[in-house]
N, C-alpha and C. Protein backbone atom coordinates (compact mmCIF):
# COMPACT_ATOMS: atom_id res chain seq x y z
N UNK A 1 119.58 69.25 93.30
CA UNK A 1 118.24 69.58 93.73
C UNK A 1 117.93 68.81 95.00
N UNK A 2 117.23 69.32 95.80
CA UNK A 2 116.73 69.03 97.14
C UNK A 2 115.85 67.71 97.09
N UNK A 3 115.70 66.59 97.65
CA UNK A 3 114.65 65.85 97.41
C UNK A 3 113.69 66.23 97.79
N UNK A 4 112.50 65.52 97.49
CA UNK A 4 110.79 65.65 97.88
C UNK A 4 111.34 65.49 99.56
N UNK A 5 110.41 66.33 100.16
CA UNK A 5 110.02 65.90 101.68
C UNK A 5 110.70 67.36 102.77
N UNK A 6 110.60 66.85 103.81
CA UNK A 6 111.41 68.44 104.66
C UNK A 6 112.05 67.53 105.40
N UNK A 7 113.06 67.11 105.30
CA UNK A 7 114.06 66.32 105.17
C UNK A 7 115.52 67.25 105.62
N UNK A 8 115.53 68.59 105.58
CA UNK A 8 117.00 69.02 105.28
C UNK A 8 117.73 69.22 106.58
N UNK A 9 117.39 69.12 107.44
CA UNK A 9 117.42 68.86 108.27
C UNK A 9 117.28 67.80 109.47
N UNK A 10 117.47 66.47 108.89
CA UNK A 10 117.25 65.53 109.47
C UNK A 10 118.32 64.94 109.36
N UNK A 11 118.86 63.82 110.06
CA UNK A 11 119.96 63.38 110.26
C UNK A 11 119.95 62.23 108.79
N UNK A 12 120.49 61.18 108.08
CA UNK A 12 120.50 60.69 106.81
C UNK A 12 119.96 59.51 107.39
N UNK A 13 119.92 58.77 108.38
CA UNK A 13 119.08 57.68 108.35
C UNK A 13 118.22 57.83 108.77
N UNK A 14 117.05 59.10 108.97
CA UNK A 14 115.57 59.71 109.03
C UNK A 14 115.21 59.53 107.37
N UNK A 15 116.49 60.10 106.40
CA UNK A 15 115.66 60.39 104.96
C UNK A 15 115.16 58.85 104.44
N UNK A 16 116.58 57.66 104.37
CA UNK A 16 116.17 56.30 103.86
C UNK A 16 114.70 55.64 104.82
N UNK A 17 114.44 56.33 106.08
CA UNK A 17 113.46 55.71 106.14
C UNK A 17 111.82 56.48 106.11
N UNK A 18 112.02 57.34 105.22
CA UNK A 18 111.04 58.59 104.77
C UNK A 18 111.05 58.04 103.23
N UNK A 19 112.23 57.83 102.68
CA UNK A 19 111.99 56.76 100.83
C UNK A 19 111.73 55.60 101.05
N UNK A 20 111.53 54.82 101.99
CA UNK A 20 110.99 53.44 102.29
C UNK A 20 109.80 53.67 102.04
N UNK A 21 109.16 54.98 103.12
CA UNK A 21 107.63 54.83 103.45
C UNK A 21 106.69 55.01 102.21
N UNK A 22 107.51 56.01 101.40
CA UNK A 22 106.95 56.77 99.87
C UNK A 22 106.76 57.93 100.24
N UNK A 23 105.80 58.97 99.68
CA UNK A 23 105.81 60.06 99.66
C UNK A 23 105.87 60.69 101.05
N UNK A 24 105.93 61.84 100.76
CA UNK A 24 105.82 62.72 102.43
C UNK A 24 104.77 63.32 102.24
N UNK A 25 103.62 63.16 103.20
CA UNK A 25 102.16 63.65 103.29
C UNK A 25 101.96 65.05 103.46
N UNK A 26 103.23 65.67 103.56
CA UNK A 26 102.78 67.36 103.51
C UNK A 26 103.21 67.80 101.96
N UNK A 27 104.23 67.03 101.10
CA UNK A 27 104.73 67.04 99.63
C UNK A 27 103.02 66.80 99.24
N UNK A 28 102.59 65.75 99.13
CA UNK A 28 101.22 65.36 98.66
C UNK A 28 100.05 66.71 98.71
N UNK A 29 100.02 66.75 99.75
CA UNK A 29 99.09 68.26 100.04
C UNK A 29 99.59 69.20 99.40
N UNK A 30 100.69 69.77 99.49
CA UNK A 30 101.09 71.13 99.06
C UNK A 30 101.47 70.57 97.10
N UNK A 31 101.64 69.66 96.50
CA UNK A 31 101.18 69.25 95.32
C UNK A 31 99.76 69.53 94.57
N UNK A 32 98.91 69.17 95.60
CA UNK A 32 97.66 69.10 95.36
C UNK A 32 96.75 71.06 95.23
N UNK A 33 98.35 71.90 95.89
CA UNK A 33 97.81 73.40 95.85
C UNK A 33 98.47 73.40 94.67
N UNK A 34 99.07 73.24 93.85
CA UNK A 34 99.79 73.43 92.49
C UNK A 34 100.80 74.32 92.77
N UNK A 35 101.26 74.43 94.30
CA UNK A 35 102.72 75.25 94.61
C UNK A 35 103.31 74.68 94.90
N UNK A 36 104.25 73.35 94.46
CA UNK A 36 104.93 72.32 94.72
C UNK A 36 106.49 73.04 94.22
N UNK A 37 106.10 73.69 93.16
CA UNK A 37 107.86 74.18 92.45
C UNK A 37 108.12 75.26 93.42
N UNK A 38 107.48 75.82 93.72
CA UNK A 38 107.85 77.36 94.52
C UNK A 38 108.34 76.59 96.04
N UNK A 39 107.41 75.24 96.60
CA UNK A 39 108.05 74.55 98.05
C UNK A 39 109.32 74.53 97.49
N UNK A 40 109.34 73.64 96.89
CA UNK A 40 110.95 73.02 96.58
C UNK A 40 111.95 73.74 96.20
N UNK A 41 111.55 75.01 95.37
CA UNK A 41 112.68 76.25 95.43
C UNK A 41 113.06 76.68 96.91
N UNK A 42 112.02 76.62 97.93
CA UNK A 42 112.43 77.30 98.89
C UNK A 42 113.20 76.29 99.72
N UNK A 43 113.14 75.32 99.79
CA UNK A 43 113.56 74.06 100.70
C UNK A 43 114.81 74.09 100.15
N UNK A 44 115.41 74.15 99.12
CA UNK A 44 116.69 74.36 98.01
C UNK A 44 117.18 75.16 98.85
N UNK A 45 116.49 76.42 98.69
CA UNK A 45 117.20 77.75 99.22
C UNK A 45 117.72 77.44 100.77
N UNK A 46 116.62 76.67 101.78
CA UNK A 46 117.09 76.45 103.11
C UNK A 46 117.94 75.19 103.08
N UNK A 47 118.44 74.75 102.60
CA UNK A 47 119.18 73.59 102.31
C UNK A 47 120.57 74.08 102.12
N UNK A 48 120.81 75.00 101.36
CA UNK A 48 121.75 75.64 100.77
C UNK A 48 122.26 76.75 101.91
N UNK A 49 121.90 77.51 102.44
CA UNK A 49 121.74 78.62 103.32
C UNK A 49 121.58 78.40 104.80
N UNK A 50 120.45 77.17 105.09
CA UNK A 50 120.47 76.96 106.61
C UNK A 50 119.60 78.26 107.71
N UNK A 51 119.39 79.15 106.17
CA UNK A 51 118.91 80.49 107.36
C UNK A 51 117.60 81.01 106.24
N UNK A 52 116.39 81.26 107.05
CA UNK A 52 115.46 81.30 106.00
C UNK A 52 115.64 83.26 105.48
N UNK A 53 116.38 84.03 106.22
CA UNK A 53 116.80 85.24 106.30
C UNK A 53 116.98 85.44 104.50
N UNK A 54 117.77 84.16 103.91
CA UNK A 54 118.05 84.62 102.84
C UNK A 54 117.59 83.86 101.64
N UNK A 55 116.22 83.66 102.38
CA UNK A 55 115.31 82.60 101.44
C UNK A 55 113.66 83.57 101.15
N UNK A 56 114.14 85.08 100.93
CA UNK A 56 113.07 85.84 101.25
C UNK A 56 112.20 85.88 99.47
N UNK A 57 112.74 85.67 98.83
CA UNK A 57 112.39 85.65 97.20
C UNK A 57 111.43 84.17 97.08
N UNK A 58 112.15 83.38 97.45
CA UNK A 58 111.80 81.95 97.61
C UNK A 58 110.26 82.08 98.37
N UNK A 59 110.78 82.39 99.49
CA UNK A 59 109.32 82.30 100.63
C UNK A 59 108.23 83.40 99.85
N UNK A 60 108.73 84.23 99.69
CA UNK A 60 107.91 85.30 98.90
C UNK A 60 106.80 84.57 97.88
N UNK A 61 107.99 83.97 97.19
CA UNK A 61 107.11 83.31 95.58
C UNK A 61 106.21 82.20 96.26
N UNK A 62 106.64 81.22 96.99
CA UNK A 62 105.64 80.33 97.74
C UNK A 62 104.61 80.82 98.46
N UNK A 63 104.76 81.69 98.84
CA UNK A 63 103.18 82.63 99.88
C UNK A 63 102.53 83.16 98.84
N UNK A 64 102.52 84.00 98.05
CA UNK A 64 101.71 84.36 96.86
C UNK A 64 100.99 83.16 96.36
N UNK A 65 101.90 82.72 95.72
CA UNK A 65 101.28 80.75 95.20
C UNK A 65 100.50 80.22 96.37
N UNK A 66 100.54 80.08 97.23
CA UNK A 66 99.21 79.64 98.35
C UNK A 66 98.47 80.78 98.55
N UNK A 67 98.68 82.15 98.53
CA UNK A 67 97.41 82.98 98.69
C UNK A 67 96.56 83.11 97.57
N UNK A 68 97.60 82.67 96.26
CA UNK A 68 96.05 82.67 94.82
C UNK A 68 95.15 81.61 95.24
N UNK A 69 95.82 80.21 95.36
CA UNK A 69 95.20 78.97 95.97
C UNK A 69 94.21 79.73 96.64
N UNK A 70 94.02 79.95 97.69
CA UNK A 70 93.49 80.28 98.87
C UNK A 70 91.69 81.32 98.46
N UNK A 71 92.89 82.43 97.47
CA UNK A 71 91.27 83.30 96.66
C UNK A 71 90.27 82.20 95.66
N UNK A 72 91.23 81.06 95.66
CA UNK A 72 90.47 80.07 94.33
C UNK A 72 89.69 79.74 94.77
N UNK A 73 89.79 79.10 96.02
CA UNK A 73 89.14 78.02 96.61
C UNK A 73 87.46 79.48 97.72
C-alpha cells in the first residue's frame, strides 16, 4: 500500500523528510471530506501505473466521493 501523502513521485529523501514533519496537510483535508480511501486507492493506482490514463475507476470513485461531499455541505 501507498503511504499517506503525494509522495509518489518524489525522490526518497523528500518522503523521510515529509514522516519527520507528520502528516501531509492535503491527507488531513481530504480526511476531513471522508474520501480518504478512494485518495489512496487512486495514488496506489498512480504509483503502480505512473499514468493517470489507467487510473480512470480510481479517479472516478474519488470525484463522486467529493461531489456527494460537496451536495452535503
Amino acid at each position: 500500500m501507498a503511504k499517506p501523502g503525494h509522495s509518489w513521485s518524489r525522490a526518497p529523501a523528500a518522503k523521510e523528510e515529509e514522516e519527520e514533519e507528520g502528516e501531509d496537510p492535503l491527507d488531513a483535508r481530504i480526511a476531513r471530506t471522508g474520501c480518504l480511501e478512494q485518495h489512496r486507492e487512486l495514488q496506489e493506482c498512480m504509483e503502480q501505473h505512473r499514468d493517470w490514463r489507467h487510473c480512470q475507476t480510481q479517479l472516478r470513485a474519488f470525484g463522486a466521493c467529493m461531489a456527494r461531499r460537496e451536495r452535503r455541505e
